[in-house]
C-alpha atoms as a PDB file:
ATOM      1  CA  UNK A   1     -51.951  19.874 -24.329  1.00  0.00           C
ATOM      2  CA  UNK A   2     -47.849  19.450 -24.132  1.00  0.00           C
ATOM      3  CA  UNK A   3     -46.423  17.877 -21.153  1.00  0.00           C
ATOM      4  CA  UNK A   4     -43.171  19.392 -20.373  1.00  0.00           C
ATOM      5  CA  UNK A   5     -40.440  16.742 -18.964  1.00  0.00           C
ATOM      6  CA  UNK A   6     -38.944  18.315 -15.954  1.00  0.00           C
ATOM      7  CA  UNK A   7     -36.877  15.757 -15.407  1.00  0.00           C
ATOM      8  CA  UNK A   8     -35.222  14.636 -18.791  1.00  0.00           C
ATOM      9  CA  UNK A   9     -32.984  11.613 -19.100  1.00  0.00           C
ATOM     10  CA  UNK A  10     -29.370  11.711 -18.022  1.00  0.00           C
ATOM     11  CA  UNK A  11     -26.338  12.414 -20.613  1.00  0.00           C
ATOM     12  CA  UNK A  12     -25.931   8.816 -22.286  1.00  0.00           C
ATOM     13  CA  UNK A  13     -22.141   9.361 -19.850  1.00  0.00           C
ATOM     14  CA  UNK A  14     -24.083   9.955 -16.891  1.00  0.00           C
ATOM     15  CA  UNK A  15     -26.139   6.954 -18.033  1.00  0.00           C
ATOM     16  CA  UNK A  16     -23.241   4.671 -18.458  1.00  0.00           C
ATOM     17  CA  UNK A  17     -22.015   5.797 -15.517  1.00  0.00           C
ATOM     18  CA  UNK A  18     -24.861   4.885 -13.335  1.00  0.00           C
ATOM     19  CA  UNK A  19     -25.258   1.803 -14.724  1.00  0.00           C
ATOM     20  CA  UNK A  20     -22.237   1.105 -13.779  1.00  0.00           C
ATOM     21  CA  UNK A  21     -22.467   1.927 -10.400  1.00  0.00           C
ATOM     22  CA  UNK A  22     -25.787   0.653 -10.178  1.00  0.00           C
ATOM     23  CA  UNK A  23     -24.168  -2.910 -11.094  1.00  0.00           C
ATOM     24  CA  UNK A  24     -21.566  -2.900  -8.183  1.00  0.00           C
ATOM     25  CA  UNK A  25     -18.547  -1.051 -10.323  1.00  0.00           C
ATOM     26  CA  UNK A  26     -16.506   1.470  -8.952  1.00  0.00           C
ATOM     27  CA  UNK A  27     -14.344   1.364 -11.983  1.00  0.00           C
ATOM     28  CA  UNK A  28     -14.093   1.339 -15.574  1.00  0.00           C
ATOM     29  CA  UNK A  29     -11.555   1.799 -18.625  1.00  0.00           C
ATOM     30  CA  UNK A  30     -11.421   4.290 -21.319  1.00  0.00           C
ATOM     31  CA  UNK A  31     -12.122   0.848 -23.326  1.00  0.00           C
ATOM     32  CA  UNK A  32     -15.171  -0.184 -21.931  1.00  0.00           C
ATOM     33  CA  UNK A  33     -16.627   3.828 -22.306  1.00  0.00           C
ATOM     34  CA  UNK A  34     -15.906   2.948 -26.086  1.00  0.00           C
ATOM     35  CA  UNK A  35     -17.573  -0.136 -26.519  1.00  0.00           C
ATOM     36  CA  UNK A  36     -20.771   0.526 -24.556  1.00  0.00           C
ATOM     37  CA  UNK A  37     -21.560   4.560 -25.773  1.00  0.00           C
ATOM     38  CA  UNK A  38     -19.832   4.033 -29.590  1.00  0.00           C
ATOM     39  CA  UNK A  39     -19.028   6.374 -31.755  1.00  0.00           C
ATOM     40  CA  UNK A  40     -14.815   7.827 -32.437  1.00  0.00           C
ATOM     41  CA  UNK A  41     -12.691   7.647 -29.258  1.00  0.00           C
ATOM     42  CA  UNK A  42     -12.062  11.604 -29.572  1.00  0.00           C
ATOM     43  CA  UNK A  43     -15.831  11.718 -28.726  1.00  0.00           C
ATOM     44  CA  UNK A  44     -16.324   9.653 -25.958  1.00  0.00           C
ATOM     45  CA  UNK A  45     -13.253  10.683 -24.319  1.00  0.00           C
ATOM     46  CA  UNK A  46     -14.889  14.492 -24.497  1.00  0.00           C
ATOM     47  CA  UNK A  47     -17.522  12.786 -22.292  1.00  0.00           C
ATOM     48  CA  UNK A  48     -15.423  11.478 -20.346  1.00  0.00           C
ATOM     49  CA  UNK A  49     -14.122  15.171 -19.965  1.00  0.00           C
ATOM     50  CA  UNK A  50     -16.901  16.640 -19.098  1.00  0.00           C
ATOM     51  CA  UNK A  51     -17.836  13.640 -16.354  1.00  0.00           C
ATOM     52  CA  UNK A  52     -14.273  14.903 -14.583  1.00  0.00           C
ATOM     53  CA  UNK A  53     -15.146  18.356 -14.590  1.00  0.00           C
ATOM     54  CA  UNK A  54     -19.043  17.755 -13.137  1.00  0.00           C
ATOM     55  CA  UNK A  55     -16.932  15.541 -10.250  1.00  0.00           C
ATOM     56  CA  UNK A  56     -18.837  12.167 -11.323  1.00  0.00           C
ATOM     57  CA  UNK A  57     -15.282  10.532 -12.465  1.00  0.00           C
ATOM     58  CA  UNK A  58     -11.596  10.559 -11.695  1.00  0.00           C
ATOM     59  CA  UNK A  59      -8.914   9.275 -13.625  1.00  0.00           C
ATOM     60  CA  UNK A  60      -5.518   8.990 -11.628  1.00  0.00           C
ATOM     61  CA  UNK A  61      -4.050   7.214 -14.760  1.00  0.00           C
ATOM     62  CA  UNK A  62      -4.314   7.141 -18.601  1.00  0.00           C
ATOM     63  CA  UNK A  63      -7.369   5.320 -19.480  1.00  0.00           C
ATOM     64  CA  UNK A  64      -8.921   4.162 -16.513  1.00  0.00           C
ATOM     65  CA  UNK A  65     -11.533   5.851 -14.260  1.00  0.00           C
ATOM     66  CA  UNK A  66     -12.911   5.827 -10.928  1.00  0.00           C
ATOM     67  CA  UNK A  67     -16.375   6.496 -10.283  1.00  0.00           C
ATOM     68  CA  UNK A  68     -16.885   9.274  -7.535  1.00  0.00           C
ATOM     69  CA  UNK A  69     -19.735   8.748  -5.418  1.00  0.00           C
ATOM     70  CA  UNK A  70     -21.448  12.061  -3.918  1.00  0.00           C
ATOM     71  CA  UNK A  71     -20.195  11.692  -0.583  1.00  0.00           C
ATOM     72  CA  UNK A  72     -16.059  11.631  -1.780  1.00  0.00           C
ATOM     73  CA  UNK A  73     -17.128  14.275  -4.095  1.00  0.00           C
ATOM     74  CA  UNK A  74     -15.136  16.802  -1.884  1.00  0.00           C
ATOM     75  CA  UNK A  75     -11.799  14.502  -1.791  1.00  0.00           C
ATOM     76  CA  UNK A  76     -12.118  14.279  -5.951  1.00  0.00           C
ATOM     77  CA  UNK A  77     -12.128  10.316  -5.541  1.00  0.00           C
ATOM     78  CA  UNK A  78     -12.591   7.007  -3.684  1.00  0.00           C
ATOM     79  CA  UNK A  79     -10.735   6.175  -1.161  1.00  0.00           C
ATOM     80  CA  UNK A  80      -7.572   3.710  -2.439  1.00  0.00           C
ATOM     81  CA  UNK A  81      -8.671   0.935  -0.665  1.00  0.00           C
ATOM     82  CA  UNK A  82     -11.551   1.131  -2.835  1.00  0.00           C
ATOM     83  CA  UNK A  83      -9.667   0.973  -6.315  1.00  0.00           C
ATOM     84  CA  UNK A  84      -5.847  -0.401  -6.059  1.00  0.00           C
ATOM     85  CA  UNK A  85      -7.036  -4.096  -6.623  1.00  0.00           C
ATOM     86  CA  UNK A  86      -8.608  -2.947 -10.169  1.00  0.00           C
ATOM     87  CA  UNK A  87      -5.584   0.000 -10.976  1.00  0.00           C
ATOM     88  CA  UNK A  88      -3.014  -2.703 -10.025  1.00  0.00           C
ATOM     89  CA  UNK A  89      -4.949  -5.339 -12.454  1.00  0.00           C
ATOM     90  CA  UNK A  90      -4.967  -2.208 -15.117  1.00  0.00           C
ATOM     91  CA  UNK A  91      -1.587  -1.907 -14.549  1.00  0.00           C
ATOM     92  CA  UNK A  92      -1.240  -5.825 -14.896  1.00  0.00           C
ATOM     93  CA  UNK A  93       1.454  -5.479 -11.814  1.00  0.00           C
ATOM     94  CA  UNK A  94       1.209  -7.708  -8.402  1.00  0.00           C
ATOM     95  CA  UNK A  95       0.793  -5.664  -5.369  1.00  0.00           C
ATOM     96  CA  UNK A  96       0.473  -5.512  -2.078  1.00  0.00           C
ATOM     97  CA  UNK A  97      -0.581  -2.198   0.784  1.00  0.00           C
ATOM     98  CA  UNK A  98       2.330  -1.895   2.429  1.00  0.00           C
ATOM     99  CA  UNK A  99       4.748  -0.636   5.277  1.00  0.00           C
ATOM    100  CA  UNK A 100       2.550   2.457   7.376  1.00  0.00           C
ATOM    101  CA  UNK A 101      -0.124   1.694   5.253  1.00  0.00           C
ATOM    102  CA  UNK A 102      -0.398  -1.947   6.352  1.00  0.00           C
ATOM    103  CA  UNK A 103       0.557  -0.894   9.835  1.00  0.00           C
ATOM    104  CA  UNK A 104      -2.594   1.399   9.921  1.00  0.00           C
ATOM    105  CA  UNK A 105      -4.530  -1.679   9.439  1.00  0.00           C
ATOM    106  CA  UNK A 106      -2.975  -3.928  11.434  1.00  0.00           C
ATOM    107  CA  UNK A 107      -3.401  -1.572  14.403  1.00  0.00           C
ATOM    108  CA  UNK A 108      -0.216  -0.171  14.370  1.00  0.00           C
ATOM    109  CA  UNK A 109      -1.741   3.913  13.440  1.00  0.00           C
ATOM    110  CA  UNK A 110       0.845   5.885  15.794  1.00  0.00           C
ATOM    111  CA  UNK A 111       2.008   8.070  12.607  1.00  0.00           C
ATOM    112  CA  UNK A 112      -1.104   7.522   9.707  1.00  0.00           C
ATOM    113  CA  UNK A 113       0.240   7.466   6.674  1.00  0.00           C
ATOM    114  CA  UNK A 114       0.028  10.801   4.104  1.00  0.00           C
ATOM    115  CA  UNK A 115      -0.373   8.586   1.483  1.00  0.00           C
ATOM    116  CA  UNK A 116      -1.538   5.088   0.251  1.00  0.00           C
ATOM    117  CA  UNK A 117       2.084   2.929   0.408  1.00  0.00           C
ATOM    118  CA  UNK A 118       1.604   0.190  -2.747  1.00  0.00           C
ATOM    119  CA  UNK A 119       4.223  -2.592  -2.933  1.00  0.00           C
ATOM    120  CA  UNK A 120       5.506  -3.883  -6.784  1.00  0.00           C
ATOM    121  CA  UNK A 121       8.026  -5.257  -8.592  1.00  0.00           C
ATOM    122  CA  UNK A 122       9.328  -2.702  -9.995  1.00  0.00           C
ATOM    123  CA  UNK A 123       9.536   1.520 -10.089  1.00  0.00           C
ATOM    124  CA  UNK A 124       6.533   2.752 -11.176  1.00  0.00           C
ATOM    125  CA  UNK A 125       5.621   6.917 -10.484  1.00  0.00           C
ATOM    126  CA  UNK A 126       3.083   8.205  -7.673  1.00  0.00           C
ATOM    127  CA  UNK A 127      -0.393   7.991  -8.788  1.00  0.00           C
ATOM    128  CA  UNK A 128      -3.024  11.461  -7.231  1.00  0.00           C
ATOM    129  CA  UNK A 129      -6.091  11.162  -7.923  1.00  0.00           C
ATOM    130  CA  UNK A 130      -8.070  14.337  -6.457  1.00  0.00           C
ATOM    131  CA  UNK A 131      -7.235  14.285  -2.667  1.00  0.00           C
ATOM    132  CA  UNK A 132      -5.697  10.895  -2.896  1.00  0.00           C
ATOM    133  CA  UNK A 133      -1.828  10.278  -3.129  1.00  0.00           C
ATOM    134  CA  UNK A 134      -0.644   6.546  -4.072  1.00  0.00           C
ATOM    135  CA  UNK A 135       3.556   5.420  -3.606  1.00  0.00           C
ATOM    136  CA  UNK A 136       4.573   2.715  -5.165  1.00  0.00           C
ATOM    137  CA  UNK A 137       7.873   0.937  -3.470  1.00  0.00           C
ATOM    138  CA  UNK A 138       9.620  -1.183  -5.398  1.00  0.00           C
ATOM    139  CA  UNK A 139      10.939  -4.814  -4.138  1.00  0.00           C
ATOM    140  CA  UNK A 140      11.689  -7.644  -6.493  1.00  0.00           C
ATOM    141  CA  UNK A 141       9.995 -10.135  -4.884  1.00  0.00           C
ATOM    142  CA  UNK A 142       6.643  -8.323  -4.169  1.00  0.00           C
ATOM    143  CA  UNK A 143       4.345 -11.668  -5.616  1.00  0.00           C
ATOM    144  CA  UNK A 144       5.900 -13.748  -3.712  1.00  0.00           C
ATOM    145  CA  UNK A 145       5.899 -12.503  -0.199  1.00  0.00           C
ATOM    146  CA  UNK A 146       3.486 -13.386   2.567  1.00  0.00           C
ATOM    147  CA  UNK A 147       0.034 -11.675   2.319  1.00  0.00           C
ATOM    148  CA  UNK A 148      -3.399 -11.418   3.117  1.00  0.00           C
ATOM    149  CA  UNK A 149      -6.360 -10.429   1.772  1.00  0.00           C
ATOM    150  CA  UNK A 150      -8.758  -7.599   2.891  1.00  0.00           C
ATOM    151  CA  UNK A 151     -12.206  -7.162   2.076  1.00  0.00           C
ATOM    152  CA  UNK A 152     -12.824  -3.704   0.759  1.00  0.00           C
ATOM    153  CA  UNK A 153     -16.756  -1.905  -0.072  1.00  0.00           C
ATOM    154  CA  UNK A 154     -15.865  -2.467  -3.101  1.00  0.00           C
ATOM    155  CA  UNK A 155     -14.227  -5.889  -3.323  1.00  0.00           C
ATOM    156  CA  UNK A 156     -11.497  -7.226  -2.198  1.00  0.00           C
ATOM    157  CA  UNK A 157      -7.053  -5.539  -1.614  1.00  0.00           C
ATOM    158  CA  UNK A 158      -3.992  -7.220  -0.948  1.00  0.00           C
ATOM    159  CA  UNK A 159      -2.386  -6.722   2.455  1.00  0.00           C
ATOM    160  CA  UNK A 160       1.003  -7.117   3.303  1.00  0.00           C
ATOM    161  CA  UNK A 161       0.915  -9.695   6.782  1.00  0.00           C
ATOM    162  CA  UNK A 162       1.941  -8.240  10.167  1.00  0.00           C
ATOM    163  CA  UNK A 163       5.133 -10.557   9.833  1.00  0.00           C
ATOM    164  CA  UNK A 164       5.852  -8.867   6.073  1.00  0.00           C
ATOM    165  CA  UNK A 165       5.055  -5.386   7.330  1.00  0.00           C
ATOM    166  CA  UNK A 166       7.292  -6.034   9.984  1.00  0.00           C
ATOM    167  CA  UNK A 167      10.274  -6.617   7.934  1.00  0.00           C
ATOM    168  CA  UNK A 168       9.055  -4.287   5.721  1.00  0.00           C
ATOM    169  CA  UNK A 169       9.907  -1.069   7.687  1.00  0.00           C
ATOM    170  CA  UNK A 170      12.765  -2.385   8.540  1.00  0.00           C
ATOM    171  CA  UNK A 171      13.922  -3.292   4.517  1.00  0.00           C
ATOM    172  CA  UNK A 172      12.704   0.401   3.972  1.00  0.00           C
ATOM    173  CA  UNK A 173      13.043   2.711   7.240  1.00  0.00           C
ATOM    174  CA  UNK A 174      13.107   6.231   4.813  1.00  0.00           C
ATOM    175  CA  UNK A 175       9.631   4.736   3.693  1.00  0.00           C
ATOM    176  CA  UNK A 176       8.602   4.824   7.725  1.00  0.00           C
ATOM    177  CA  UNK A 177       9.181   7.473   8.881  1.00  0.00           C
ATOM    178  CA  UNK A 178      12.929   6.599   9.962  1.00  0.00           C
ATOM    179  CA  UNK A 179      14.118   3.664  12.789  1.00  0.00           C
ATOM    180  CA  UNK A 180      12.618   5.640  15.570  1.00  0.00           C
ATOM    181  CA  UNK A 181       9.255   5.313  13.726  1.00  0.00           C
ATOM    182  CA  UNK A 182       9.943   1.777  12.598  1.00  0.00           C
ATOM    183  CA  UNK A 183      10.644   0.849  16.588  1.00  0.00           C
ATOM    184  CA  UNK A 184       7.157   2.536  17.397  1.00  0.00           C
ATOM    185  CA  UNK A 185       5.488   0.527  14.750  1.00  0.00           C
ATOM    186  CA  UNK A 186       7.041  -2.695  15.463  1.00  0.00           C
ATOM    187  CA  UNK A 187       6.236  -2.382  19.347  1.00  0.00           C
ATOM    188  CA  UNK A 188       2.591  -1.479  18.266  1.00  0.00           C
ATOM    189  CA  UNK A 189       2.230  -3.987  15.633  1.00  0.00           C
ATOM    190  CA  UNK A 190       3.937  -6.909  17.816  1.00  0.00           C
ATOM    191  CA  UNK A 191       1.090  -8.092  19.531  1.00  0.00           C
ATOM    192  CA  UNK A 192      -0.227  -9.182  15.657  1.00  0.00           C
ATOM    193  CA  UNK A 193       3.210 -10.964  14.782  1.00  0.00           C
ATOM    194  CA  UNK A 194       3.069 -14.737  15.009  1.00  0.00           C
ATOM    195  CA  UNK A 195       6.693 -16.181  15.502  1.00  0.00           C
ATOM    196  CA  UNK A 196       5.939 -19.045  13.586  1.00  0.00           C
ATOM    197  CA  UNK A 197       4.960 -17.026  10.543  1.00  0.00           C
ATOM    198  CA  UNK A 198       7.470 -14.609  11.271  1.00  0.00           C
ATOM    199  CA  UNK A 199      10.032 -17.469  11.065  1.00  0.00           C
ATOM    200  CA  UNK A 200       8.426 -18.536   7.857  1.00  0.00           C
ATOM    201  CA  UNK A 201       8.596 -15.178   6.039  1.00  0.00           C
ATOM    202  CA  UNK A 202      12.200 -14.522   6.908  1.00  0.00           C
ATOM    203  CA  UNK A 203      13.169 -16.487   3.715  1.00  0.00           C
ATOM    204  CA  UNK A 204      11.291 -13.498   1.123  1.00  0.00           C
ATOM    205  CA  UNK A 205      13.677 -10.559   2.834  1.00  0.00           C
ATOM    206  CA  UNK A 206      17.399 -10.396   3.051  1.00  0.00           C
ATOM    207  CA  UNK A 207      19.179 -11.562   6.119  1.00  0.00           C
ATOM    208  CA  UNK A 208      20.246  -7.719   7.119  1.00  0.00           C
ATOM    209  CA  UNK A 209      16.746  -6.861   7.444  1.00  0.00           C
ATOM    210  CA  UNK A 210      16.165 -10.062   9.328  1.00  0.00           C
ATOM    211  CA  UNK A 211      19.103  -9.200  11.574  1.00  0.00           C
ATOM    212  CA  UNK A 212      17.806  -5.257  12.141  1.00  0.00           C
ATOM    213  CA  UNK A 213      14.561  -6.432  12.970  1.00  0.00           C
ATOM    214  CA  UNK A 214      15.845  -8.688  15.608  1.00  0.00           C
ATOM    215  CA  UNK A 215      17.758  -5.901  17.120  1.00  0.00           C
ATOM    216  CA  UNK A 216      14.822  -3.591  17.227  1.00  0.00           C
ATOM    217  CA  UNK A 217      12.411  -6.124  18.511  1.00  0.00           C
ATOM    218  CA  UNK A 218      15.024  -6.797  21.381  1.00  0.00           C
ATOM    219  CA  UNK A 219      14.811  -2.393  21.908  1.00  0.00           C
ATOM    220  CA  UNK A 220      11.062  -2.173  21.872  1.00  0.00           C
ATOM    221  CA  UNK A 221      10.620  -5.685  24.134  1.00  0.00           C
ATOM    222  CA  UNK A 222       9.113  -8.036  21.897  1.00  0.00           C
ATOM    223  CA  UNK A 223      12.048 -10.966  23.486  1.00  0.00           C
ATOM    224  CA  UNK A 224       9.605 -13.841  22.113  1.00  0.00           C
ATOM    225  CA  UNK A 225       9.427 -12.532  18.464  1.00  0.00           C
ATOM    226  CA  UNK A 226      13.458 -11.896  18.940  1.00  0.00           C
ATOM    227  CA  UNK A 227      13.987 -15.064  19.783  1.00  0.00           C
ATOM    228  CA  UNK A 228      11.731 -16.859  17.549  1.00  0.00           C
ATOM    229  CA  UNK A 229      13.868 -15.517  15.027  1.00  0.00           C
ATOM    230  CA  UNK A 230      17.543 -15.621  16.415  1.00  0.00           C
ATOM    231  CA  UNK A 231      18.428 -18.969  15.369  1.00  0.00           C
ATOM    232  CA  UNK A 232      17.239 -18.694  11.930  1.00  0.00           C
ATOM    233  CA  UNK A 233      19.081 -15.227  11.809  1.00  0.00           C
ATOM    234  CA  UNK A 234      22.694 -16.281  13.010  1.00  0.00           C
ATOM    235  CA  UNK A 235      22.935 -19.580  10.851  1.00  0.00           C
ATOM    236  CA  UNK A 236      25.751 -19.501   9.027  1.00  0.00           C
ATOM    237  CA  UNK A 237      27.610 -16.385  10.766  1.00  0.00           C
ATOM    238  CA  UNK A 238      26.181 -13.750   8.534  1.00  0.00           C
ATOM    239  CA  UNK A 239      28.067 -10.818   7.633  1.00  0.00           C
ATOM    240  CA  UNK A 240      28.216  -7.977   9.995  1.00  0.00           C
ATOM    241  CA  UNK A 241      25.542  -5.406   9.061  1.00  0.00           C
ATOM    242  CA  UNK A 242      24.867  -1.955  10.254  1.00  0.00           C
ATOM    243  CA  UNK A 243      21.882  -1.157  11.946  1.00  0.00           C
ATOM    244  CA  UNK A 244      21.557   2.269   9.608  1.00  0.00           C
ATOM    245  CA  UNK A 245      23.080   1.377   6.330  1.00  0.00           C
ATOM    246  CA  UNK A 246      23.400   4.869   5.720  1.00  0.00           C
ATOM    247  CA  UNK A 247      25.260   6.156   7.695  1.00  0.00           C
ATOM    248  CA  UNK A 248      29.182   5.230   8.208  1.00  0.00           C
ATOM    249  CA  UNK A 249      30.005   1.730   9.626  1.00  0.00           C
ATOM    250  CA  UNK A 250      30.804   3.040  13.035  1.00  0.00           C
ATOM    251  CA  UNK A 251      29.538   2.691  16.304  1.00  0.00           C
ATOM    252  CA  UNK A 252      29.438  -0.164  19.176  1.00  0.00           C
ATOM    253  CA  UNK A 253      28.775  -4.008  18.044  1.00  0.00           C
ATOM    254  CA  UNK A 254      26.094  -6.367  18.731  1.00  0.00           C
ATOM    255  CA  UNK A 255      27.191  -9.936  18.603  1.00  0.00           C
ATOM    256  CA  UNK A 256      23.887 -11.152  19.500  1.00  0.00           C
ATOM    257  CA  UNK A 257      23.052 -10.074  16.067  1.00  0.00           C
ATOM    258  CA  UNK A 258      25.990  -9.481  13.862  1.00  0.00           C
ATOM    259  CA  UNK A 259      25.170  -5.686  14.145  1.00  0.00           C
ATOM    260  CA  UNK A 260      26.763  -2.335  14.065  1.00  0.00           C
ATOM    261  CA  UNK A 261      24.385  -0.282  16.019  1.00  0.00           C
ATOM    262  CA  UNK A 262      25.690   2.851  14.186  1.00  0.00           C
ATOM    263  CA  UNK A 263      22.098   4.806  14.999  1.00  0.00           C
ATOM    264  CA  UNK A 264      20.648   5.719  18.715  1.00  0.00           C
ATOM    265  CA  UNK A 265      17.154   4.438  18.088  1.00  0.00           C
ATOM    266  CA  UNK A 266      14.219   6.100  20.044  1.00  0.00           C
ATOM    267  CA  UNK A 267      10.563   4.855  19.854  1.00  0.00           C
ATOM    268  CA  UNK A 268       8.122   7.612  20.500  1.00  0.00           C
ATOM    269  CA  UNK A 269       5.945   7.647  23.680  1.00  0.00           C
END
């Protein structure tokens, strides 16, 4: 008598896939597909094709994948957290979570963040992957500022520190959510600044910033963080700097900290 399988073995994709997954991977390149299933790259990447459309992958860049677990099925990926540290090592670019999206986890979630806010060297375009959106800033210096590093379900991410998220939104206000925003974050993230590492970061970030932060701090009543940071701010007699550099240089003067206070800066409630 014939046995019928009801339950026949997965595509050798699927399989891969699983395997995968079943190993602790949450990603994988269009390279490794290759090597493990064989065969011409026109075929496997048809596989790979037909594991987007059934939801089991996405691929937010050009030959690398994420595996989509049933539960972010609806979203059309993982979370970032759960994939930056391998797409920034696909990428072969330093990185760090930055500005609202280091606020967020930091504490500092007044305004959550649309999108994932990544931190490299240089311009790079916006990654989507399904329901997930990816910026990538640009600053020079990104591998060399402070950080930390978070664990994620899937590994580990790179964090920029309260004290580098702090000067952070102030190097790139349009990035969050304008200097009413940025005076929010910095009164909610304040209570996770250390003066002493704030002191020490100053050195990665340009004096302006250093000198706009010290203003707002003053605004949103953080006086020991302003004044952990005053001396190291007004060696030297910096130049004059205004507190919105774009908008005209006009508006009254703030010895205290070489600024123009050209901008009425409002925190929200």
């Amino acid at each position: 008598m014939q046995v019928i399988d009801h339950h026949p073995s997965p595509s050798p994709g699927l399989a891969f896939v699983d395997g995968l997954a079943s190993r602790g991977r949450s990603t994988f390149t269009t390279g490794e597909a290759l090597r493990t299933l064989g065969g011409e790259l026109k075929a496997v990447q048809g596989v790979l094709r037909r594991l987007r459309l059934r939801g089991e992958i996405a691929s937010p860049v050009r030959g690398f994948h994420v595996i989509v677990p049933p539960q972010y099925r609806s979203l059309g990926c993982r979370p970032a957290a759960e994939f930056i540290d391998a797409l920034a090592g696909w990428l072969d670019t330093p990185y760090y979570l930055a500005l609202l999206s280091a606020a967020e986890i930091h504490g500092a979630a007044h305004q959550r963040p649309q999108v994932t806010q990544v931190m490299v060297p240089s311009t790079r375009r916006p990654v989507r992957c399904g329901g997930i959106h990816i910026d990538f800033i640009a600053r020079e210096n990104a591998a060399d500022v402070p950080i930390i590093t978070k664990n994620t379900p899937t590994g580990t991410m790179r964090v920029a520190t309260p004290e580098t998220t702090a000067l952070d939104v102030v190097g790139y206000p349009d990035h969050a959510g304008g200097l009413g925003n940025v005076a929010t974050v910095l009164r909610e993230l304040a209570e996770e600044v250390s003066p002493e590492r704030l002191v020490a970061a100053l050195p990665c970030s340009p004096t302006a910033w250093a000198q706009r932060l010290g203003h707002l701090l003053d605004l949103v009543g953080a006086v020991d963080l302003a004044e952990a940071i005053h001396p190291a701010v007004t060696v030297g007699e910096p130049v004059w700097t205004p507190l919105d550099p774009r908008s005209p240089r006009r508006g009254p003067y703030s010895p205290r900290w070489r600024l123009i206070v050209n901008a009425a800066v409002e925190p929200d409630d």
